[in-house]
Protein backbone atom coordinates (compact mmCIF):
# COMPACT_ATOMS: atom_id res chain seq x y z
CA UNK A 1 72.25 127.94 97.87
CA UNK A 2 74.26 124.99 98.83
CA UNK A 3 75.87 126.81 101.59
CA UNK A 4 72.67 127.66 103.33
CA UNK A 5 71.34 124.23 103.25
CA UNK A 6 74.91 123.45 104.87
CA UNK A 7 74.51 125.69 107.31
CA UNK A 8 71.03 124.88 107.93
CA UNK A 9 71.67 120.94 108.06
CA UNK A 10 74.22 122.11 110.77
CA UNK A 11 72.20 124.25 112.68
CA UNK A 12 69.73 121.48 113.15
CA UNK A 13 72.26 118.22 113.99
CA UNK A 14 73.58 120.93 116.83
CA UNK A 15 69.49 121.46 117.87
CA UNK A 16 69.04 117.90 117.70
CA UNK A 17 72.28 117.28 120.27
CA UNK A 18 70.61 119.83 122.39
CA UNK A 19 67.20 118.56 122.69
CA UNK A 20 65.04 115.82 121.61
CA UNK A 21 64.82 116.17 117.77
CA UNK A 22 61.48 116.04 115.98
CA UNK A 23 61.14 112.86 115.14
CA UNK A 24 62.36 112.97 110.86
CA UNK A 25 62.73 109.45 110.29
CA UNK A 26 59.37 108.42 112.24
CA UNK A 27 61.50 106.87 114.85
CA UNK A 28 63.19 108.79 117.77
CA UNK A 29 67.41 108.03 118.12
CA UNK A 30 68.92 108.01 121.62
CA UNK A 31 70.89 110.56 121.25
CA UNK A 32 72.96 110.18 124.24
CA UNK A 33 73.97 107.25 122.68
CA UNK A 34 75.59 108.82 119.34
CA UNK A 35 73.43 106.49 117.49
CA UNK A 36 71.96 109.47 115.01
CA UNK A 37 74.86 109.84 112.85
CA UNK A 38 75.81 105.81 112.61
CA UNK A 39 71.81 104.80 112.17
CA UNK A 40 72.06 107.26 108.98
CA UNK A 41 74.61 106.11 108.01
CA UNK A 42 74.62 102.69 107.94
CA UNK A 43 71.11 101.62 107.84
């Protein structure tokens, strides 16, 4: 079970780098930036 939520957490970060994600935080990222990942993680 925690392999398919792995894989599925993957498959959408690699969506989101593709295209404009939908929204999950209520607040778009710039992507282009990198800022997804960082804004996660340090809030």
């Amino acid at each position: 079970m925690k392999k398919l939520f792995i894989t599925f957490t993957a498959a959408v970060l690699l969506a989101a780098c593709s295209h404009n994600p939908p929204k999950p935080y209520g607040k778009p990222f710039p992507i282009n930036q990198h800022t997804t990942v960082t804004e996660k993680a340090n809030p």
